[in-house]
C-alpha atoms as a PDB file:
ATOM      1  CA  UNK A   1       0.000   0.000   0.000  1.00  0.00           C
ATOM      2  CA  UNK A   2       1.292   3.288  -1.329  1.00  0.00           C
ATOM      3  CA  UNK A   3       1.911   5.789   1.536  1.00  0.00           C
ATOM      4  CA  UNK A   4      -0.244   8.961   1.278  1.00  0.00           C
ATOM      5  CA  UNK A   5       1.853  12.483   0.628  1.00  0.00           C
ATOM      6  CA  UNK A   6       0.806  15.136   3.401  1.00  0.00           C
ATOM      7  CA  UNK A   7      -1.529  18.008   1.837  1.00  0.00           C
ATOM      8  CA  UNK A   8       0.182  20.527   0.400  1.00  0.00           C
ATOM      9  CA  UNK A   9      -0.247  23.997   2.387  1.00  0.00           C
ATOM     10  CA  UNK A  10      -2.443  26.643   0.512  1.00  0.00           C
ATOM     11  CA  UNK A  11       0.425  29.071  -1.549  1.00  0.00           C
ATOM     12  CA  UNK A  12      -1.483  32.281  -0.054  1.00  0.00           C
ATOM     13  CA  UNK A  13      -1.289  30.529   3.413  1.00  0.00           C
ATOM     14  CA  UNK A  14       1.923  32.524   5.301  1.00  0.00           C
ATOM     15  CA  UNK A  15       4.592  30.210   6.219  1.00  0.00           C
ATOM     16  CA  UNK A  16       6.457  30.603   9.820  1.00  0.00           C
ATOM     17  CA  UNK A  17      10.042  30.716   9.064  1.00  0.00           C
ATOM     18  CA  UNK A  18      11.941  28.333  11.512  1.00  0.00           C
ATOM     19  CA  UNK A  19      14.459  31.471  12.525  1.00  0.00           C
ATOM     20  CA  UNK A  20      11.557  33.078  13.594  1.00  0.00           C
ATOM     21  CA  UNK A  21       9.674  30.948  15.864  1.00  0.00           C
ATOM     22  CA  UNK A  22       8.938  32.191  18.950  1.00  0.00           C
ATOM     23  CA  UNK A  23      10.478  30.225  22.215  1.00  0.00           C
ATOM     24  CA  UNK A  24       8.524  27.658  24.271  1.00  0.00           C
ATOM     25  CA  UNK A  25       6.330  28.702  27.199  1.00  0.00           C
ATOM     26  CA  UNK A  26       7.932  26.153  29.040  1.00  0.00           C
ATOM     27  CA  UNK A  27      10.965  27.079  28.644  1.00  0.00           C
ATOM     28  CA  UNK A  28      10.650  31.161  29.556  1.00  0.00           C
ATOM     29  CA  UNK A  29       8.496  30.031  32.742  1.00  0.00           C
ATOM     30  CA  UNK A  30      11.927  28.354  33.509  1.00  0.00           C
ATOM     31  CA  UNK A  31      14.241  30.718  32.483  1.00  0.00           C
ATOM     32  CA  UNK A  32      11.964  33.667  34.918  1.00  0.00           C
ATOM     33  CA  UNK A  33      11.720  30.783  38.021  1.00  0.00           C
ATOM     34  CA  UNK A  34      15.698  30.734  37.788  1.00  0.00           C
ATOM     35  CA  UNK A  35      16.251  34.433  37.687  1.00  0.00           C
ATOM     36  CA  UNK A  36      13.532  34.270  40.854  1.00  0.00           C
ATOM     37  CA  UNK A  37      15.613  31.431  42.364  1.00  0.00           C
ATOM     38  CA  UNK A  38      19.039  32.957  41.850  1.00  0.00           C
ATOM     39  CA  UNK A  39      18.668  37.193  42.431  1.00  0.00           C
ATOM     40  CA  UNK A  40      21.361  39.470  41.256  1.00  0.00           C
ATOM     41  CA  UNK A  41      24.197  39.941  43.913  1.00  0.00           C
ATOM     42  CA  UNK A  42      26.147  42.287  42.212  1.00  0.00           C
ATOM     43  CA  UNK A  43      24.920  45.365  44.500  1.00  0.00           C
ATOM     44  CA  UNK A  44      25.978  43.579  47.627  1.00  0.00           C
ATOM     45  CA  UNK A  45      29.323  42.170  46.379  1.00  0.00           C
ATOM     46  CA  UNK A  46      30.500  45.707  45.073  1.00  0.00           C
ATOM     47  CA  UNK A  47      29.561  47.124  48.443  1.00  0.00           C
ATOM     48  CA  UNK A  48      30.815  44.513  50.778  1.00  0.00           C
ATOM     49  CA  UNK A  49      27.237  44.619  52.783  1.00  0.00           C
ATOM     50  CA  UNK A  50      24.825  41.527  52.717  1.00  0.00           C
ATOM     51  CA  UNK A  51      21.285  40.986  54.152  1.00  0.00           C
ATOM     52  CA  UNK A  52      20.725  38.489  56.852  1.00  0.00           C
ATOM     53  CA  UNK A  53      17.863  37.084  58.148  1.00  0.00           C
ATOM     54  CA  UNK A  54      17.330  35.732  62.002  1.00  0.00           C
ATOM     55  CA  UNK A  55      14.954  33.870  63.664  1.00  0.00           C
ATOM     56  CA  UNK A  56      14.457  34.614  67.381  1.00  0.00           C
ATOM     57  CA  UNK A  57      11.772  33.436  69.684  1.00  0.00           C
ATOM     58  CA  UNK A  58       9.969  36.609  69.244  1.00  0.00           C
ATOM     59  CA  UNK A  59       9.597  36.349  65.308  1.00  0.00           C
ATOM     60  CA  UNK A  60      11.853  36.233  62.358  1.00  0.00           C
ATOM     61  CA  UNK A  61      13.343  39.717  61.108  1.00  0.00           C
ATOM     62  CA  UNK A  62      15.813  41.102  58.194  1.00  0.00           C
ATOM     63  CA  UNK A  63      18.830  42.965  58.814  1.00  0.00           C
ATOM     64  CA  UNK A  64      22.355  43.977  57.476  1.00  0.00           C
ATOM     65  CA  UNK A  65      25.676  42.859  58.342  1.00  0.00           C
ATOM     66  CA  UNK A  66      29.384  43.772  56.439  1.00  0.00           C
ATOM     67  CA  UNK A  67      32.998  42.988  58.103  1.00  0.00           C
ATOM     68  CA  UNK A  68      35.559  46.082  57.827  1.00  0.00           C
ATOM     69  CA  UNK A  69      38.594  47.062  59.598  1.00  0.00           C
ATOM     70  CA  UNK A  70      38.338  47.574  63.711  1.00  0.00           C
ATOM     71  CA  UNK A  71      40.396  50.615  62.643  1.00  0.00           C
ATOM     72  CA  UNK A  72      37.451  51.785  60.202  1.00  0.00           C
ATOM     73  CA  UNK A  73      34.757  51.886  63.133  1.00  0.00           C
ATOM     74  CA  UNK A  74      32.987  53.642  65.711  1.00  0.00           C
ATOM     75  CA  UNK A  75      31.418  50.685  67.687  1.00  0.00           C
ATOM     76  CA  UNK A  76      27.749  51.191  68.755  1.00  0.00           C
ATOM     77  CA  UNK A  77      27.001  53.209  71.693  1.00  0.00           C
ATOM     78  CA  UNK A  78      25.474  50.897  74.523  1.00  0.00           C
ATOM     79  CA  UNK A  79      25.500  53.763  77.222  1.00  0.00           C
ATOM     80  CA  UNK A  80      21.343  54.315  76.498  1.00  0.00           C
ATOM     81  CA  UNK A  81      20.510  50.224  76.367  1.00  0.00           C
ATOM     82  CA  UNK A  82      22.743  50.297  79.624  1.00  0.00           C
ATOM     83  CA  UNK A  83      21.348  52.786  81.692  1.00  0.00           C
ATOM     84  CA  UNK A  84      17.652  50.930  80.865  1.00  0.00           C
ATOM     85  CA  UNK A  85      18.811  47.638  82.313  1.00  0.00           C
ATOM     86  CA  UNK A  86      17.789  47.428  85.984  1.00  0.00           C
ATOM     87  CA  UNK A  87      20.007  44.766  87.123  1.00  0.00           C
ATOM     88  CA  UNK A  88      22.887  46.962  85.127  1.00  0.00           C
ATOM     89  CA  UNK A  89      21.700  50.084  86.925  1.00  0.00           C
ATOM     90  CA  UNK A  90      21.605  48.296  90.721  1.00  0.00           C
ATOM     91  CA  UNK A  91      25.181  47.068  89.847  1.00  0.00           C
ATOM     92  CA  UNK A  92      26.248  50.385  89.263  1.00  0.00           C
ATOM     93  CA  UNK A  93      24.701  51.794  92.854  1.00  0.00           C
ATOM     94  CA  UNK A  94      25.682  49.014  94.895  1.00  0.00           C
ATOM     95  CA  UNK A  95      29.625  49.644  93.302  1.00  0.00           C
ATOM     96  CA  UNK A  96      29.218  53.591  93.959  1.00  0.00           C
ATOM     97  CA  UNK A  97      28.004  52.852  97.658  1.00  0.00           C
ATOM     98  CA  UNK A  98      31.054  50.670  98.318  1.00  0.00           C
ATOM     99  CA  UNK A  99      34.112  51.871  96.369  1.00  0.00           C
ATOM    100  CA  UNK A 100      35.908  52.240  99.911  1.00  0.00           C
ATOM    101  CA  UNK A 101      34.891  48.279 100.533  1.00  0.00           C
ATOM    102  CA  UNK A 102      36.944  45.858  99.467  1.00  0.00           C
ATOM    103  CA  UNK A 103      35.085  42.753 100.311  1.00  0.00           C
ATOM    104  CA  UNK A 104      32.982  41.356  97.648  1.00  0.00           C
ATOM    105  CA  UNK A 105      29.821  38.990  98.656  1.00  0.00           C
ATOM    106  CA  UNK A 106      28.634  37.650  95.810  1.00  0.00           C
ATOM    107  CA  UNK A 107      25.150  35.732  96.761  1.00  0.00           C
ATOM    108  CA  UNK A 108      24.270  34.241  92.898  1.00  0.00           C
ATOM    109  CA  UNK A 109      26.548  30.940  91.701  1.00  0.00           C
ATOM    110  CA  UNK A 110      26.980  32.371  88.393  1.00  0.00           C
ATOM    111  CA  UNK A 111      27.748  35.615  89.251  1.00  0.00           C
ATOM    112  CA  UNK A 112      30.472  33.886  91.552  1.00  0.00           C
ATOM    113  CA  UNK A 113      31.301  32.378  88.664  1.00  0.00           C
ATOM    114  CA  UNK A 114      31.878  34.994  86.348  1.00  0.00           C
ATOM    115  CA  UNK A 115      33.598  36.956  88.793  1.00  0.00           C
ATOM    116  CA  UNK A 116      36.303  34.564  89.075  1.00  0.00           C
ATOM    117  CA  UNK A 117      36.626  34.373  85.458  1.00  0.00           C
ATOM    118  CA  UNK A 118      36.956  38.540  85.410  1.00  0.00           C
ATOM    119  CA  UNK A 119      39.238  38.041  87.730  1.00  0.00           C
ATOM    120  CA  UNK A 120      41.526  35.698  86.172  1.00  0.00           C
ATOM    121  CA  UNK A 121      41.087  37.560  83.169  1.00  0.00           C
ATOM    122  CA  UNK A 122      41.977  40.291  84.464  1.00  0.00           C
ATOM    123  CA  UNK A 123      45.220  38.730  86.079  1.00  0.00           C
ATOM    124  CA  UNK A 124      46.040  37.288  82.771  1.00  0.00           C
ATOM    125  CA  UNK A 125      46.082  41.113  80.950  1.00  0.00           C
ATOM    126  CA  UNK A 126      48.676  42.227  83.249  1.00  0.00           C
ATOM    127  CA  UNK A 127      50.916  39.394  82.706  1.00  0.00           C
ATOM    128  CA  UNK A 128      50.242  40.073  78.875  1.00  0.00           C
ATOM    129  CA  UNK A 129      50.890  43.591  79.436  1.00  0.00           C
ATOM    130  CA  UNK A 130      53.782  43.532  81.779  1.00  0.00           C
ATOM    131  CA  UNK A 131      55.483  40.993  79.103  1.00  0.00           C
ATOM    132  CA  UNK A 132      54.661  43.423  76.332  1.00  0.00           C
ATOM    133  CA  UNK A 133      56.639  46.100  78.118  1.00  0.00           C
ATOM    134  CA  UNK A 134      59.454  43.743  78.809  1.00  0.00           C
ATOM    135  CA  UNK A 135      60.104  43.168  75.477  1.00  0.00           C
ATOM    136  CA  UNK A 136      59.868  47.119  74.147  1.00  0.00           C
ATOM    137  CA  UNK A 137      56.685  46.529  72.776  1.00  0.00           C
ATOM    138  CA  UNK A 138      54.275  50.046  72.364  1.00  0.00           C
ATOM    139  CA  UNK A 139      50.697  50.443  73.316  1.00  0.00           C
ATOM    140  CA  UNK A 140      50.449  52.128  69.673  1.00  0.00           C
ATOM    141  CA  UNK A 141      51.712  48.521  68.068  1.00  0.00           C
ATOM    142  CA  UNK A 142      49.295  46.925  69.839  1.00  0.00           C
ATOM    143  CA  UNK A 143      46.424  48.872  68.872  1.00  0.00           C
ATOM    144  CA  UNK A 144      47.972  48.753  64.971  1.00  0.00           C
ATOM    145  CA  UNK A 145      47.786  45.008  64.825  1.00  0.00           C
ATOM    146  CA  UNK A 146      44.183  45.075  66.207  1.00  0.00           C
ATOM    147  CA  UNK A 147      43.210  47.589  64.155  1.00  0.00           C
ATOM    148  CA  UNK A 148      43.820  45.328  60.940  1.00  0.00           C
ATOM    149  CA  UNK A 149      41.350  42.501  62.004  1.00  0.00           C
ATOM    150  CA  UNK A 150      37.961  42.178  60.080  1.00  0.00           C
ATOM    151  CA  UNK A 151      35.474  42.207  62.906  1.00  0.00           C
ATOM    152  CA  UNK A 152      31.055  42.472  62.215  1.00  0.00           C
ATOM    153  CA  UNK A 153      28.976  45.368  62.187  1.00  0.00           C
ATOM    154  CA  UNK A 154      25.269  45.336  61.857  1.00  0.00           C
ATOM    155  CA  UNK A 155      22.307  47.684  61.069  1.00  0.00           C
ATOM    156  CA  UNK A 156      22.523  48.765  65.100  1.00  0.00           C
ATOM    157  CA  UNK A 157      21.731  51.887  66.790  1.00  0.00           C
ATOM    158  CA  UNK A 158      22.195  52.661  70.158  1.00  0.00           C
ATOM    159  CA  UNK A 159      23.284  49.612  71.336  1.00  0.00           C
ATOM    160  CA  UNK A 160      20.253  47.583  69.330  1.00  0.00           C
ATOM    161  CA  UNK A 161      20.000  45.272  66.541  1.00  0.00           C
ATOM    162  CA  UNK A 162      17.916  46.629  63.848  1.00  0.00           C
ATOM    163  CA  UNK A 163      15.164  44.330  62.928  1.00  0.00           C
ATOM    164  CA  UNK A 164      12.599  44.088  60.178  1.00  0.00           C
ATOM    165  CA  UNK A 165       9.579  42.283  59.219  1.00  0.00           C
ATOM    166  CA  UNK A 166       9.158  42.991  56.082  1.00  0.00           C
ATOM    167  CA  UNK A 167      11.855  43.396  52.995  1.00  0.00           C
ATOM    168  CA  UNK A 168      10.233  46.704  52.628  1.00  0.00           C
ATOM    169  CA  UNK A 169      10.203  48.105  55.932  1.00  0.00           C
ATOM    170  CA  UNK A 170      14.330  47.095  55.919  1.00  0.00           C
ATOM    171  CA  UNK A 171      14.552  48.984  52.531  1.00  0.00           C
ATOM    172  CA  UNK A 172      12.469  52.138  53.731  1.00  0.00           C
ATOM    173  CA  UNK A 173      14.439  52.531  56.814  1.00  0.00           C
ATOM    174  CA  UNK A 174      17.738  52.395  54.600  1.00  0.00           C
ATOM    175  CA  UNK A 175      16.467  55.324  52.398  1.00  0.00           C
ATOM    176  CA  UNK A 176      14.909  57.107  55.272  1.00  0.00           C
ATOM    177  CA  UNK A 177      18.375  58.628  56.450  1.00  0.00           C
ATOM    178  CA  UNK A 178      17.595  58.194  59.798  1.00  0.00           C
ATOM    179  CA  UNK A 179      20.802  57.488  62.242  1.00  0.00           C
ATOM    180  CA  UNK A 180      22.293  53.692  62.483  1.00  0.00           C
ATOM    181  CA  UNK A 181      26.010  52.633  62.704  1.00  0.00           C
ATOM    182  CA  UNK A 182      26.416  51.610  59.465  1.00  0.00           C
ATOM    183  CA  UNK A 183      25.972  54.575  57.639  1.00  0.00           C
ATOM    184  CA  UNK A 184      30.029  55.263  58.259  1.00  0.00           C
ATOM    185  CA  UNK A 185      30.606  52.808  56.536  1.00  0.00           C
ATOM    186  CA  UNK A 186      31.651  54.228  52.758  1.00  0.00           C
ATOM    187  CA  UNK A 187      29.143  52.958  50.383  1.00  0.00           C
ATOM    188  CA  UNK A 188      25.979  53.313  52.989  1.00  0.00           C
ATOM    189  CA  UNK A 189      24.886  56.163  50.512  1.00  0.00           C
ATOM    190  CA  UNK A 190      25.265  54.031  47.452  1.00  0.00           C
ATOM    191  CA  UNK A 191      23.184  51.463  48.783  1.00  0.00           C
ATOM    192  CA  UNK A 192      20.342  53.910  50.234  1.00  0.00           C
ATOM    193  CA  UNK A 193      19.723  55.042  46.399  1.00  0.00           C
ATOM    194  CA  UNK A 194      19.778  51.392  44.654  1.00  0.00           C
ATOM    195  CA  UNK A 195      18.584  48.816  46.924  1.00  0.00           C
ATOM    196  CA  UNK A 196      15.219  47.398  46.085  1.00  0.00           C
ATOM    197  CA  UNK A 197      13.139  45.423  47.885  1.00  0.00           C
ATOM    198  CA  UNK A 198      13.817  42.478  45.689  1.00  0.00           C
ATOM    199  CA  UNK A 199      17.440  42.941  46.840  1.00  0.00           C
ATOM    200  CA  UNK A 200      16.783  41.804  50.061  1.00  0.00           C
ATOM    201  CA  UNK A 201      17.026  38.187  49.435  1.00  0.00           C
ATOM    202  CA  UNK A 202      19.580  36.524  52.131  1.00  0.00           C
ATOM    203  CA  UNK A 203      22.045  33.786  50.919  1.00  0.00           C
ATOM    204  CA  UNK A 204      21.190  30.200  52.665  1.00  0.00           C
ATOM    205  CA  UNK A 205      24.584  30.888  54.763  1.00  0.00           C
ATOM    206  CA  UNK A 206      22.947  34.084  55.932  1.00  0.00           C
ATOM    207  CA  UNK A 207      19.945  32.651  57.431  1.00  0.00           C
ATOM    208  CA  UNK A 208      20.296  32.028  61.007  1.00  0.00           C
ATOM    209  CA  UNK A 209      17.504  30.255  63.283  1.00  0.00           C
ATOM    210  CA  UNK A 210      18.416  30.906  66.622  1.00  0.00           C
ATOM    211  CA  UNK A 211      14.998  30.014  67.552  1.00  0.00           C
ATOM    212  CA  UNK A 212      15.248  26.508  67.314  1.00  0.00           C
ATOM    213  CA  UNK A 213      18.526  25.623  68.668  1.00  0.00           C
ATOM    214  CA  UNK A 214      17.385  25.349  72.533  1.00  0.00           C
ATOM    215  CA  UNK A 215      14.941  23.170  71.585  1.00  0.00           C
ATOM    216  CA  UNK A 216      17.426  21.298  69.502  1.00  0.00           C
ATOM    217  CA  UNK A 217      19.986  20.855  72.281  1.00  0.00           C
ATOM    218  CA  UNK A 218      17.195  19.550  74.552  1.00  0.00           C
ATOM    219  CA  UNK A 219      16.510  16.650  72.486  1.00  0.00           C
ATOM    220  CA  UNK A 220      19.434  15.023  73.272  1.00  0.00           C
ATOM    221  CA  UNK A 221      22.613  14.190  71.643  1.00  0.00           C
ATOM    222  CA  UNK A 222      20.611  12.029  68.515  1.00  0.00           C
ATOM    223  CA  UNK A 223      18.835  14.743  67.809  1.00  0.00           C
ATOM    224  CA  UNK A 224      21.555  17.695  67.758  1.00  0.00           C
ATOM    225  CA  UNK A 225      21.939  19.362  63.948  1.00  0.00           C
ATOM    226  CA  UNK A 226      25.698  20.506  63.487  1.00  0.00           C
ATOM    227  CA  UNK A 227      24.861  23.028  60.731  1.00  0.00           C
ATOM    228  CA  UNK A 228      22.140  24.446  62.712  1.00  0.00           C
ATOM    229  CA  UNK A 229      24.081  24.870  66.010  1.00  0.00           C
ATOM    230  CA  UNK A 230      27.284  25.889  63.947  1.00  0.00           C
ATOM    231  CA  UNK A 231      25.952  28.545  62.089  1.00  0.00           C
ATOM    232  CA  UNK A 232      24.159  29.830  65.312  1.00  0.00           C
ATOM    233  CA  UNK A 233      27.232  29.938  66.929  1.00  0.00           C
ATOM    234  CA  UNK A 234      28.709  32.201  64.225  1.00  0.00           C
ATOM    235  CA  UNK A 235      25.600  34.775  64.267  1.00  0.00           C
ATOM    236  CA  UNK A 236      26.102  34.736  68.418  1.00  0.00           C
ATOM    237  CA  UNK A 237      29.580  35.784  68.049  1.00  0.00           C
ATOM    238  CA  UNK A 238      29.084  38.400  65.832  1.00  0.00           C
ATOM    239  CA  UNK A 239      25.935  39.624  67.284  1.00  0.00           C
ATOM    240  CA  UNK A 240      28.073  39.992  70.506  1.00  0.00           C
ATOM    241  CA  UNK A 241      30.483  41.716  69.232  1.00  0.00           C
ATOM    242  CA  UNK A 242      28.779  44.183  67.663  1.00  0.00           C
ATOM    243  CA  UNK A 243      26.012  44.254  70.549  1.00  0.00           C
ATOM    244  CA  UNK A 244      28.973  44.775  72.704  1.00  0.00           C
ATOM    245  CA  UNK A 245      27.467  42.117  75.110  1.00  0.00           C
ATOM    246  CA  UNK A 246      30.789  40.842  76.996  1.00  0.00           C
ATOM    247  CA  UNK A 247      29.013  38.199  78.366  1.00  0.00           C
ATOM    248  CA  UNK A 248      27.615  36.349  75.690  1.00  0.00           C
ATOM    249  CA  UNK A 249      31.037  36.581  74.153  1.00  0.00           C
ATOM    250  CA  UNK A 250      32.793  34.981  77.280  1.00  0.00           C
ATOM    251  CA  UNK A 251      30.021  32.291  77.308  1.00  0.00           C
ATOM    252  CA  UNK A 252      31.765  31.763  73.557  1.00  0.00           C
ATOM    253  CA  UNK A 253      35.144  32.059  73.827  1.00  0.00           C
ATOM    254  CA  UNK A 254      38.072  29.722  74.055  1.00  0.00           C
ATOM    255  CA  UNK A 255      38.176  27.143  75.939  1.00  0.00           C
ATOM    256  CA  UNK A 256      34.347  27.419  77.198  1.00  0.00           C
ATOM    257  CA  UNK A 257      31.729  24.520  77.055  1.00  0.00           C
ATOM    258  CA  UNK A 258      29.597  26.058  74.317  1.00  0.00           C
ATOM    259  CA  UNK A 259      32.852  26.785  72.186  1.00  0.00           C
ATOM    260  CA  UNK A 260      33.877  22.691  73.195  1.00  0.00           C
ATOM    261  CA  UNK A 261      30.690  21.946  71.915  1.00  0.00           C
ATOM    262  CA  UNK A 262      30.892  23.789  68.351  1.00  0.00           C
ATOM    263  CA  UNK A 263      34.465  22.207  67.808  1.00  0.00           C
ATOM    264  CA  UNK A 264      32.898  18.762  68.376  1.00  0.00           C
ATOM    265  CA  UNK A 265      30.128  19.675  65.854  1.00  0.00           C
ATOM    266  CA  UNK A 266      32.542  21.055  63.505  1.00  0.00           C
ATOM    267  CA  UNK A 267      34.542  17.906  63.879  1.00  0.00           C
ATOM    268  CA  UNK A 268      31.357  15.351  63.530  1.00  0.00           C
ATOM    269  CA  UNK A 269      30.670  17.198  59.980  1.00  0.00           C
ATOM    270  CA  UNK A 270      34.113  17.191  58.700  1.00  0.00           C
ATOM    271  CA  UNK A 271      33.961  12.706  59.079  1.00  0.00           C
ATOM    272  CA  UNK A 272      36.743  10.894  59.215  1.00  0.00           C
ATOM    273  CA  UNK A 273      38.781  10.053  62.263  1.00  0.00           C
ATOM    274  CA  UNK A 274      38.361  13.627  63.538  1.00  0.00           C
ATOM    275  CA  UNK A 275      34.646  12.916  63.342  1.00  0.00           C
ATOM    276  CA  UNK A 276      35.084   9.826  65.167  1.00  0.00           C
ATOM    277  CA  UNK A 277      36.355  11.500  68.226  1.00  0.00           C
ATOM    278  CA  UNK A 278      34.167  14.433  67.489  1.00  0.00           C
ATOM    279  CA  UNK A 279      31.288  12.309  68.384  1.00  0.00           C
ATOM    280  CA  UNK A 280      32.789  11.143  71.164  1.00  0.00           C
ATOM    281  CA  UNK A 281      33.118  14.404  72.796  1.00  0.00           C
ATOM    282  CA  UNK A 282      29.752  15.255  72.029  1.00  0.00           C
ATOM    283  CA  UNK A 283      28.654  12.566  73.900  1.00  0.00           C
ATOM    284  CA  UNK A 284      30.602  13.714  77.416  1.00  0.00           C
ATOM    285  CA  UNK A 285      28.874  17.286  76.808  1.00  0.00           C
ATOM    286  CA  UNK A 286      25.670  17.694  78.826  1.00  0.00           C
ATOM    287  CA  UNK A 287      22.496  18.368  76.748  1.00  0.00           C
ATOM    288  CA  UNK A 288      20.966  20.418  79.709  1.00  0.00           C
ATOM    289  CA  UNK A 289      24.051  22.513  80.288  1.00  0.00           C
ATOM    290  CA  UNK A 290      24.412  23.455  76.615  1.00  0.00           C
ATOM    291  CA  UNK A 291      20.639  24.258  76.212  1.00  0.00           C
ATOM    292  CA  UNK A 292      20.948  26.244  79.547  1.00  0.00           C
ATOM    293  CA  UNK A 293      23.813  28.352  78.177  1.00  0.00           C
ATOM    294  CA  UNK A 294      22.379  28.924  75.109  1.00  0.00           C
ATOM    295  CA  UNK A 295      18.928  29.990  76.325  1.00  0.00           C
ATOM    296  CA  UNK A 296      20.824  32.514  77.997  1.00  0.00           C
ATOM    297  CA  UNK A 297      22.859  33.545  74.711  1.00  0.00           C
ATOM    298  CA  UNK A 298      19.547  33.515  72.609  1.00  0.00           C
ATOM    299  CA  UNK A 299      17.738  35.872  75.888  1.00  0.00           C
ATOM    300  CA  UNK A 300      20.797  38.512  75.882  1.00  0.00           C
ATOM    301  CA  UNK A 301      20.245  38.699  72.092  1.00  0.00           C
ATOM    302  CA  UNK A 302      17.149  39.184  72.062  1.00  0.00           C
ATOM    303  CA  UNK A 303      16.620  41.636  74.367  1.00  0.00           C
ATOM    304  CA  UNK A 304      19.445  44.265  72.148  1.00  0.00           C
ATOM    305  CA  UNK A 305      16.853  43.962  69.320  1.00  0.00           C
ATOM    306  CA  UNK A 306      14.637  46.397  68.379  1.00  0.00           C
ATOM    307  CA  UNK A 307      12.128  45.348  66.239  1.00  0.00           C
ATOM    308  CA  UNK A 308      10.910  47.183  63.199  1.00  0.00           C
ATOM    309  CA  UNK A 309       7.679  46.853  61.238  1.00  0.00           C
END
């Protein structure tokens, strides 16, 4: 059986020339979901400033965060935020009503605690310092070297963390010109006349949940997430520094059982032998002790924010 020939097209019918034909649905739906999926980061790359976002018990909020020279920056003033703290404030009278008294009774354990650790601190400067001396070495140097180190500054004011709902309350605020401590830095004025509120679209790695890492660390060592409790660690430390909260930052430092903990976790997720004994000394850290500390991180942090709408 002879095949049949397909009908020829009419000659006054137009014909759609092949160059010409215009793309797929499909594929400029996917082309639009990417550009969606993958936002332009050129603005925040030029200007060395990113958006974050953090969870906290209270809500979830956008912010801004950029590392530059100590030398380059005024740190946030904390004298207002102080002077509203009433266990701050009674500090401050009980030490004016006995400068002339040199015994100390200290009634809370953890207070006791900390005041040792002041203490020691303390004892361990003037060895540093006295050493430093020894060996010729000038306050000036001193302050030079620091000076180089990258350290975080946020969108703070007054001792606060600047928080936002909404992309466009965070944007608004930006343009509004209104006082924060990251306007010194040298492209705040660029960014206050481009950013959009599609800009504010934070990077996975610049998504923090404090929120859920208590409640992580009470489950019990099965049930801890490295990635979650490292990253939280990270936002802490920078928060604190910023926040100028010495307290949360001693709870972090060197040699502490929070910053035991986040070396443990940090050795679980690199695997290998490391990650054998990693998991190891998670399992000699106590689950209530570490979701103690950290509720008390997560409180201090939370009550430097000032929330935005």
């Amino acid at each position: 059986m002879a095949r049949q020939s397909s009908p020829r097209p009419d000659a006054d019918e137009p014909q759609l020339d092949e160059s010409t034909t215009p793309a797929e649905p499909e594929k400029v739906a996917d082309t639009a979901d990417t550009a969606a999926a993958d936002p332009d980061r050129s603005l925040w790359e030029e200007l060395r400033i990113d958006p974050v976002e953090i969870a906290l018990p209270a809500g979830t909020g956008y912010t801004l965060r950029a590392y530059r020279p100590a030398r380059e920056l005024t740190p946030t003033d904390v004298s207002e935020r102080d002077a509203d703290d009433p266990f701050l404030a009674r500090g401050r009278a009980v030490d004016e009503d006995e400068d002339d008294d040199e015994t100390v009774v200290i009634l809370d354990e953890e207070l006791a605690e900390e005041f040792a650790e002041a203490e020691a601190e303390d004892e361990k400067s003037a060895a540093k310092d006295a050493k430093d001396a020894k060996a010729g070495k000038s306050d000036d140097e001193d302050e030079d070297d620091d000076g180089d180190e990258e350290v975080p500054v946020f969108l703070t004011h007054r001792g606060r963390l600047l928080l936002f709902k909404t992309p466009e309350s965070l944007v608004s605020f930006v343009r509004s010109g209104a006082p924060n401590d990251m306007s010194q830095l040298d492209g705040w004025n660029d960014l206050a006349e481009r950013v959009e509120p599609a800009d504010i679209a934070p990077l996975d790695e610049d998504t923090y949940e404090l929120d859920l890492v208590v409640e992580n660390l009470r489950g019990g060592h099965d049930t801890w997430d490295a990635t979650l409790l490292i990253e939280a660690g990270e936002v802490a430390r920078d928060l604190a520094y910023a926040l100028r909260l010495p307290a949360v930052l001693d709870m972090l430092s060197a040699g502490s059982s929070l910053d035991d903990l986040d070396e443990a976790l940090r050795a679980t997720v690199d695997g290998g032998i490391g990650g054998f004994m990693g998991r190891r000394r998670l399992k000699k850290i106590g689950a209530q002790t570490a979701s103690l500390g950290w509720r008390t991180i997560v409180g201090k942090i939370s009550a430097a924010v000032d929330w935005r709408d």
